[in-house]
Protein backbone atom coordinates (compact mmCIF):
# COMPACT_ATOMS: atom_id res chain seq x y z
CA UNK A 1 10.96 -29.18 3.05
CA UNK A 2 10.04 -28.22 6.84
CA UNK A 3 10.75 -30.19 9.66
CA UNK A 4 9.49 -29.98 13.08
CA UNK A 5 12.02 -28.44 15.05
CA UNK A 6 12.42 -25.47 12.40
CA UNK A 7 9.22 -23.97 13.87
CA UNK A 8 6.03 -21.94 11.98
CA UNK A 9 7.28 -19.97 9.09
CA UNK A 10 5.05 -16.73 8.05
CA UNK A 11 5.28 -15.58 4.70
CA UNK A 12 3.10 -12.76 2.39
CA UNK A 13 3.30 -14.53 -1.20
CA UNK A 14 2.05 -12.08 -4.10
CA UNK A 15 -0.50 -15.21 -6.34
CA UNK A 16 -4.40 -15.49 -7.11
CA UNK A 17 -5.42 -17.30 -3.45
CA UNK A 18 -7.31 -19.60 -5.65
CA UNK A 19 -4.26 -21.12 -7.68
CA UNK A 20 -1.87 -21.03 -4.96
CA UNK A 21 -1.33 -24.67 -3.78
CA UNK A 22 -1.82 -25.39 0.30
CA UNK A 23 -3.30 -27.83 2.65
CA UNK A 24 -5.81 -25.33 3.40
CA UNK A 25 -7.52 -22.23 2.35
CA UNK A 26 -9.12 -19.85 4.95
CA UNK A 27 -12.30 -17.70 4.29
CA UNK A 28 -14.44 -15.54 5.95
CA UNK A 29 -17.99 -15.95 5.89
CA UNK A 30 -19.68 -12.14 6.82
CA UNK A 31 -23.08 -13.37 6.19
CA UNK A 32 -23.05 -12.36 2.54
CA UNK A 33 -20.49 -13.10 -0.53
CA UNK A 34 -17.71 -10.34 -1.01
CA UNK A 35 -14.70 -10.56 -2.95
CA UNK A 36 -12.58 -13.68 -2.50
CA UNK A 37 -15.56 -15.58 -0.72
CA UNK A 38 -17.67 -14.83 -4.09
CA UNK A 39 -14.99 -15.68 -6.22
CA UNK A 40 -14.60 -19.33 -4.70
CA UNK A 41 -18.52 -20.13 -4.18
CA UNK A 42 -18.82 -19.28 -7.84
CA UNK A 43 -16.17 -21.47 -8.66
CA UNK A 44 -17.01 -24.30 -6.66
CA UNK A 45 -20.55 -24.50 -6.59
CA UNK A 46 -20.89 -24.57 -2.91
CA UNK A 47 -24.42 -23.83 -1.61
CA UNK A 48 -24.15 -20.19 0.15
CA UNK A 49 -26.74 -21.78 2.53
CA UNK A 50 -24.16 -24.23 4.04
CA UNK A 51 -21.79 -21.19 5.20
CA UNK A 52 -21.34 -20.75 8.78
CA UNK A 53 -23.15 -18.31 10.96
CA UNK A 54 -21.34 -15.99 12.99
CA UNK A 55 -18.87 -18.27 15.67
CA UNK A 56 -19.35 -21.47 13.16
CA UNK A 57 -17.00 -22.76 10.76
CA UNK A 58 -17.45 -25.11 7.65
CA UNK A 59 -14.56 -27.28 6.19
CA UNK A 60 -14.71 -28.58 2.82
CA UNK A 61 -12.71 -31.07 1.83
CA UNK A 62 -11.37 -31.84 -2.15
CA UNK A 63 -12.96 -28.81 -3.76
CA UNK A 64 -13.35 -28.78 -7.23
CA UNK A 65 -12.23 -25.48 -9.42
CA UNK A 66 -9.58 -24.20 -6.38
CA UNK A 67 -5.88 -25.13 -6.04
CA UNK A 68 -6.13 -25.77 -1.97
CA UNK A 69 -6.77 -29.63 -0.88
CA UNK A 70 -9.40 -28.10 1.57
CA UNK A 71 -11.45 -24.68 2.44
CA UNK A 72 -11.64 -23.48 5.70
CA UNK A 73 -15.21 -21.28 5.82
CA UNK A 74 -15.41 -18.94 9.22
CA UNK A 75 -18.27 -17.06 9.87
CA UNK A 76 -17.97 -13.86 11.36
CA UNK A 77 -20.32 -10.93 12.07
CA UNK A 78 -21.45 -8.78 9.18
CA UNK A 79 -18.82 -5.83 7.74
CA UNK A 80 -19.99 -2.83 9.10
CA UNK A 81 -19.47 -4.90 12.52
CA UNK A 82 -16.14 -6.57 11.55
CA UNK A 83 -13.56 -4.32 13.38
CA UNK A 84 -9.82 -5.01 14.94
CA UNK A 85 -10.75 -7.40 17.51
CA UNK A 86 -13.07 -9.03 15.24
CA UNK A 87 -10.06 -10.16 12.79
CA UNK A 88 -7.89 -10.66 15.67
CA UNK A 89 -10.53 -13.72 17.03
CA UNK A 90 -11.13 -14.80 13.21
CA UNK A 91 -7.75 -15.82 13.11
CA UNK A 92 -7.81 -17.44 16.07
CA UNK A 93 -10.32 -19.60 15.46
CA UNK A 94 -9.66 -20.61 11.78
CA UNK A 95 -6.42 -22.00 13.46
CA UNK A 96 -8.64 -23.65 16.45
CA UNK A 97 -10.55 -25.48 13.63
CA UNK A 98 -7.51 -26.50 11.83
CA UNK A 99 -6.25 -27.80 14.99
CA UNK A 100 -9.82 -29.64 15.67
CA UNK A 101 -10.72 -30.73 12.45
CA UNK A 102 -7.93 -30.52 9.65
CA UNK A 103 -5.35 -31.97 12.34
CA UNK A 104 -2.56 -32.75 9.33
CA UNK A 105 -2.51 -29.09 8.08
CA UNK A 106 1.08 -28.38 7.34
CA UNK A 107 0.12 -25.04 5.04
CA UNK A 108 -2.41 -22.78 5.61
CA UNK A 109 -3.04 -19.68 3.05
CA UNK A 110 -5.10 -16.68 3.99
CA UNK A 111 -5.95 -13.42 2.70
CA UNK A 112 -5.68 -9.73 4.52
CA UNK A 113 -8.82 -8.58 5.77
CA UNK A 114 -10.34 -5.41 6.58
CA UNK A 115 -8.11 -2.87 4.60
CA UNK A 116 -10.74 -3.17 1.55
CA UNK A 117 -13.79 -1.95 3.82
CA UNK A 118 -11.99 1.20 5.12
CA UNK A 119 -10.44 -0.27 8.01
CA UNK A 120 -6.38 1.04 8.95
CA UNK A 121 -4.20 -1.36 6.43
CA UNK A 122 -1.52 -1.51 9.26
CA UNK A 123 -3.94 -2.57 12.57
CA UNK A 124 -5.82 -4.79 10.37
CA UNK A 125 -3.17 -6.94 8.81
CA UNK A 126 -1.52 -6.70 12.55
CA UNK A 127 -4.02 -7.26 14.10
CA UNK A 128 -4.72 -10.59 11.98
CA UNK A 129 -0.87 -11.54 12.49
CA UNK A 130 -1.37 -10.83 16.45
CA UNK A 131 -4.62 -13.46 16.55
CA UNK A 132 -1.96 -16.39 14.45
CA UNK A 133 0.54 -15.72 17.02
CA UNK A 134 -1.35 -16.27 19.87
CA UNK A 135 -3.16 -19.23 18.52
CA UNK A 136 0.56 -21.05 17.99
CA UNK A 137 2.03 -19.97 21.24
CA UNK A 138 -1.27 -21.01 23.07
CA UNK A 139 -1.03 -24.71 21.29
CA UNK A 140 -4.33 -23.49 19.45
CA UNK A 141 -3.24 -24.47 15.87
CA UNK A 142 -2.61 -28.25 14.40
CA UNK A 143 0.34 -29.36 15.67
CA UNK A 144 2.59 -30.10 12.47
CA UNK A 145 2.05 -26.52 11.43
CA UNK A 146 5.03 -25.76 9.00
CA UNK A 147 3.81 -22.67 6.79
CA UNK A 148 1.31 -19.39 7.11
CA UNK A 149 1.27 -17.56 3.70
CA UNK A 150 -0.51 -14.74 3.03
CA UNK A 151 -2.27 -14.65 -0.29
CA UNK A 152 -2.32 -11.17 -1.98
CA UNK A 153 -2.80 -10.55 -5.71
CA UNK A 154 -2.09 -6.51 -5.66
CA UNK A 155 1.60 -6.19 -6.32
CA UNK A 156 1.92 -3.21 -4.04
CA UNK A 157 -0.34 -4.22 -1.50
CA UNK A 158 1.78 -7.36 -0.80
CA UNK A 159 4.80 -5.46 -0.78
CA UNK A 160 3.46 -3.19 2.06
CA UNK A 161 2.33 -6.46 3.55
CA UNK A 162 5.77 -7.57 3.92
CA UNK A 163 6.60 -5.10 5.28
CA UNK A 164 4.34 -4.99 8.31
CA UNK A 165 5.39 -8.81 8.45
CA UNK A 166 8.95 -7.78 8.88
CA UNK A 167 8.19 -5.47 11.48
CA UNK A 168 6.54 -7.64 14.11
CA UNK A 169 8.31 -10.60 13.18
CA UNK A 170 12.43 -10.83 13.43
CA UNK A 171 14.01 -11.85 10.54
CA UNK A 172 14.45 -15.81 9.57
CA UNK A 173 12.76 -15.82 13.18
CA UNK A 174 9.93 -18.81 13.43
CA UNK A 175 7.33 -19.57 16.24
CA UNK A 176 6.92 -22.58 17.25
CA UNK A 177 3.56 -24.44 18.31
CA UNK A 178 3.13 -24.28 22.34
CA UNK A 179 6.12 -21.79 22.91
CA UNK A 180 5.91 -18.47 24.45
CA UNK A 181 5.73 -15.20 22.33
CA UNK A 182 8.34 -13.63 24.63
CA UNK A 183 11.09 -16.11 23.44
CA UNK A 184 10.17 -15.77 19.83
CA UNK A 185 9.65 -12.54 19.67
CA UNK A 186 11.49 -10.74 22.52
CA UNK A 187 9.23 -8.41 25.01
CA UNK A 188 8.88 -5.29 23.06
CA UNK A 189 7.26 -7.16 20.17
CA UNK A 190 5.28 -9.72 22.35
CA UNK A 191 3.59 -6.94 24.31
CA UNK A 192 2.90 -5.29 21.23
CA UNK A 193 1.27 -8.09 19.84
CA UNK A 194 -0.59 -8.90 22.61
CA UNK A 195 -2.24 -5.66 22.51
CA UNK A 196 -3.01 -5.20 19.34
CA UNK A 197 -6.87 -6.00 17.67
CA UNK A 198 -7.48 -6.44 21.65
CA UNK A 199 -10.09 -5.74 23.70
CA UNK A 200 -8.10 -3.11 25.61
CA UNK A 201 -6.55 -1.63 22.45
CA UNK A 202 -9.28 1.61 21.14
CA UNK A 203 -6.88 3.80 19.45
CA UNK A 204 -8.89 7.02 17.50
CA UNK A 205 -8.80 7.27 14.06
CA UNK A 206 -8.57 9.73 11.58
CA UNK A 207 -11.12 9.41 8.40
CA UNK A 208 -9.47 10.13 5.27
CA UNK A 209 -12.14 11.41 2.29
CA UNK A 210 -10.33 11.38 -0.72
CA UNK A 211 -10.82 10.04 -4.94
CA UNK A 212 -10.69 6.20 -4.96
CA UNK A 213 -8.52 6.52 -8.44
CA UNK A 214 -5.13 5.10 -9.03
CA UNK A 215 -3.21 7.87 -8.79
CA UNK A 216 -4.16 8.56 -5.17
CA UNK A 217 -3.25 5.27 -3.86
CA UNK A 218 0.04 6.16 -3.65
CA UNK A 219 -0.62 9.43 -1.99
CA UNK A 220 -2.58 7.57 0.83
CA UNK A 221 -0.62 4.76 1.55
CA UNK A 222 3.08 6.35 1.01
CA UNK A 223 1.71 9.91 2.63
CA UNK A 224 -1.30 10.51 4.28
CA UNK A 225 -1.77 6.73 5.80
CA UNK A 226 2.02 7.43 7.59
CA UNK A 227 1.43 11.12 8.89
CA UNK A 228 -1.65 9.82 10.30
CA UNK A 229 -0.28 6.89 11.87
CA UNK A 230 3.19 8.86 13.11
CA UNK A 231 0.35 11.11 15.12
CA UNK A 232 -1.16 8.08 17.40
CA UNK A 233 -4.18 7.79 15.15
CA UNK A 234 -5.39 4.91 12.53
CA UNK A 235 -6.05 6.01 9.42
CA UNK A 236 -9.90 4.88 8.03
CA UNK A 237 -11.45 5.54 5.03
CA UNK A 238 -14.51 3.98 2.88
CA UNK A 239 -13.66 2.22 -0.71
CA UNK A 240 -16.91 3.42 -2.86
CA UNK A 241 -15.72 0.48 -4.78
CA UNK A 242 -15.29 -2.67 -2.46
CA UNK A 243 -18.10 -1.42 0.18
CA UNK A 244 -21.34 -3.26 0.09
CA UNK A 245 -24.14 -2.03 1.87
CA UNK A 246 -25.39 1.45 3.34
CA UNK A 247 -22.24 3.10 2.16
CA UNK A 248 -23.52 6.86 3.46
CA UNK A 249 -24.55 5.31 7.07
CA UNK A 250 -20.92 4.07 7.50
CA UNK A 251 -19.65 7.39 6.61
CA UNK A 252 -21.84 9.14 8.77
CA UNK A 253 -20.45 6.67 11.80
CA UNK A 254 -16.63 6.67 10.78
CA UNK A 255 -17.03 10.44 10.79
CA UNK A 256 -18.36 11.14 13.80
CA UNK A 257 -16.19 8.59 15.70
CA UNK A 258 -13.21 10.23 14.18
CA UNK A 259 -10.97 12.35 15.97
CA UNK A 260 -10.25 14.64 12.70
CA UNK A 261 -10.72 14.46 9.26
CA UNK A 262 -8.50 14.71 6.41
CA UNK A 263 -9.90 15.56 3.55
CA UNK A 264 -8.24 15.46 -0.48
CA UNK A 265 -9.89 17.90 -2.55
CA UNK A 266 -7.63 17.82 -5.83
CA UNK A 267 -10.28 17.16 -8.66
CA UNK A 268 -13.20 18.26 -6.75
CA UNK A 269 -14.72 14.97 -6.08
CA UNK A 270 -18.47 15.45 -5.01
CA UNK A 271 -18.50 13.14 -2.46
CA UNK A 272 -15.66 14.02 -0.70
CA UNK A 273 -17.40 17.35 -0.47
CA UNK A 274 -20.19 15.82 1.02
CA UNK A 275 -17.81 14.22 3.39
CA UNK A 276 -15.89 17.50 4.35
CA UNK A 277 -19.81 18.94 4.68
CA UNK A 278 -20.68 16.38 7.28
CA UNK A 279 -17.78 16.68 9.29
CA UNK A 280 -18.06 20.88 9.31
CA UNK A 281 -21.75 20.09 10.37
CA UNK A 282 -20.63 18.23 13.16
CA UNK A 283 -17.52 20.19 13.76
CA UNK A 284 -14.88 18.21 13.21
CA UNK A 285 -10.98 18.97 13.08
CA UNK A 286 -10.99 19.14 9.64
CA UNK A 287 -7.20 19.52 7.19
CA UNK A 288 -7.85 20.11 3.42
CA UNK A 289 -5.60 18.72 0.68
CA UNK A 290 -5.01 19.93 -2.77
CA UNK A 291 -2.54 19.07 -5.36
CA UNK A 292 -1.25 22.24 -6.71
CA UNK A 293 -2.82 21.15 -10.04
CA UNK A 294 -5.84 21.74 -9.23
CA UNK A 295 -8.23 24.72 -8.45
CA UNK A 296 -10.58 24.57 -5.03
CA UNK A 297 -14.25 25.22 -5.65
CA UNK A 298 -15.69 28.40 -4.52
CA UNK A 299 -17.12 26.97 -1.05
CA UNK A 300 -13.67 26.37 0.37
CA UNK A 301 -11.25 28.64 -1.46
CA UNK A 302 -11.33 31.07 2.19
CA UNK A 303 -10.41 27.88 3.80
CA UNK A 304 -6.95 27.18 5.21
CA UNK A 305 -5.89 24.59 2.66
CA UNK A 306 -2.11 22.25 2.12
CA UNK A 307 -1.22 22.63 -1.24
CA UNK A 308 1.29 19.88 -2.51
CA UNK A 309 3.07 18.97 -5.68
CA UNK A 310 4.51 15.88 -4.67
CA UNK A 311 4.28 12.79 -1.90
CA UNK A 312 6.79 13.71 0.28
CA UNK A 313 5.80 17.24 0.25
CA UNK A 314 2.39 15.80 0.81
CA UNK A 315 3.54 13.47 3.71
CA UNK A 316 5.63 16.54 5.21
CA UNK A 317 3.64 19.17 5.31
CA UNK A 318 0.48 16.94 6.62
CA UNK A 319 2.47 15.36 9.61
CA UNK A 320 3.55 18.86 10.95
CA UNK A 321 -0.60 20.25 10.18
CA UNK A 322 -1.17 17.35 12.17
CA UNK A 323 1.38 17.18 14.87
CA UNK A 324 0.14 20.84 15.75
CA UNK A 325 -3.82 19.71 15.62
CA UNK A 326 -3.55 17.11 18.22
CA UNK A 327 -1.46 19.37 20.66
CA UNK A 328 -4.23 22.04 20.38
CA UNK A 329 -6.93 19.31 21.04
């Protein structure tokens, strides 16, 4: 049981977001169904024509075929226009309209955004966490707030999410409704928070092609996603299979706003060969991978290329390529 004084707990719980139990459930609204959203219109029955339009919200109270007492619809621009700052202010206001409208919320569940369009796993998730923590310091959530879980039914994606938790947020620490960040969190943190998903935070990026198959999830997140990141850049990439929409338009624009491009050749993967072609075309800072399993194609076998056999051997070798890229840039 939570009582007042014990302040705001944040947790990452690893459940299906529509049989987890809470007072409310938060989803976006990107002016069409993806994912989550689609899951809980088809289970419901809601009309897609009552969803919000970008800065509007929708509450729906007593759903049928969900777990949560209540949904909390927000309606944000579309995805290819639904960056950092963007998930930053969605949090913000789901907890304004909890505060306005759903005033006895003691649980709120959500779900990670942005990491399954291509954006930076890390900045989006903290960037998310940063927009919650400024809504209950500035008194802009409901006032018996007692829990924040995050909703995440990948195993290893929630265990990464934990992680990021852990990082901004001291542990056993607890914010509390109306009190300042810097007493919760201590200065370091709280002016890292308050930067990040801002308007004056525009860090470059890196765009990562690479096989969207099991195997190289772990090579992304536990290797190429940390040398990136351990170099000042975010680390972006486009998920063939979650992306809906002009999916070689937001290529073409994630490559040429990238400040390099790392690219994962090992079972010669046609389109991250057209990827690597675009970015040579617009000559970009380009670092090929290949596992040592696997043989090059004829077009880049004179290329300088990082050969690895394992993740940390991936991870090393790529932080020190890249270390020495962005001093020469």
């Amino acid at each position: 049981m939570h009582h007042r004084h014990h302040g705001v707990e944040l947790r990452v719980e690893e459940s299906d977001a529509l049989e987890y139990a809470a007072d409310v459930l938060v989803l976006k609204y990107a002016q069409a169904l993806y994912g989550l959203d689609a899951r809980v219109i088809d289970r419901t029955g809601i009309d897609e024509g009552d969803l919000p339009s970008p800065e509007g919200f929708r509450v729906v109270r007593r759903p049928t075929g969900v777990t949560a007492e209540s949904l909390l619809f927000v309606g944000v621009p579309p995805l290819d226009t639904f960056g950092y700052r963007e998930i930053r202010a969605f949090s913000h206001r789901a907890m304004a309209a909890m505060r306005d409208e759903l005033a006895s919320t003691e649980h709120v569940a959500l779900t990670m955004h942005g990491a399954g369009y291509g954006l930076d796993e890390v900045e989006a998730f903290e960037s998310q966490l940063a927009g919650i923590f400024a809504s209950i310091a500035g008194s802009h959530a409901p006032s018996g707030l007692r829990t924040v879980t995050f909703v995440e039914v990948i195993p290893s994606r929630a265990e990464r999410m934990r992680a990021i938790l852990e990082d901004l947020l001291p542990a056993n620490a607890r914010l509390t409704v109306g009190a300042r960040m810097t007493d919760t969190l201590g200065a370091e943190l709280a002016a890292r928070v308050r930067n990040v998903g801002s308007a004056a935070s525009s860090p470059d990026h890196a765009f990562v092609a690479m096989p969207f198959k099991d195997p190289f999830e772990d090579r992304f997140h536990y290797a190429i996603s940390p040398a990136v990141r351990r170099n000042g850049l975010l680390c972006e990439r486009i998920d063939e299979k979650s992306f809906t929409g002009d999916i070689l338009a937001r290529m073409k624009r994630l490559i040429h706003d990238a400040r390099l491009v790392v690219a994962d050749l090992t079972d010669a993967n046609p389109n991250v060969y057209l990827e690597v072609g675009y970015a040579w075309a617009l000559d970009k800072p380009t670092v090929l991978l290949c596992h040592k399993d696997s043989q090059l194609r004829f077009d880049v076998q004179g290329q300088r290329c990082l050969f690895y056999a394992s993740i940390r051997e991936l991870e090393d070798a790529l932080q020190e390529e890249l270390a020495e890229l962005m001093i020469d840039a």
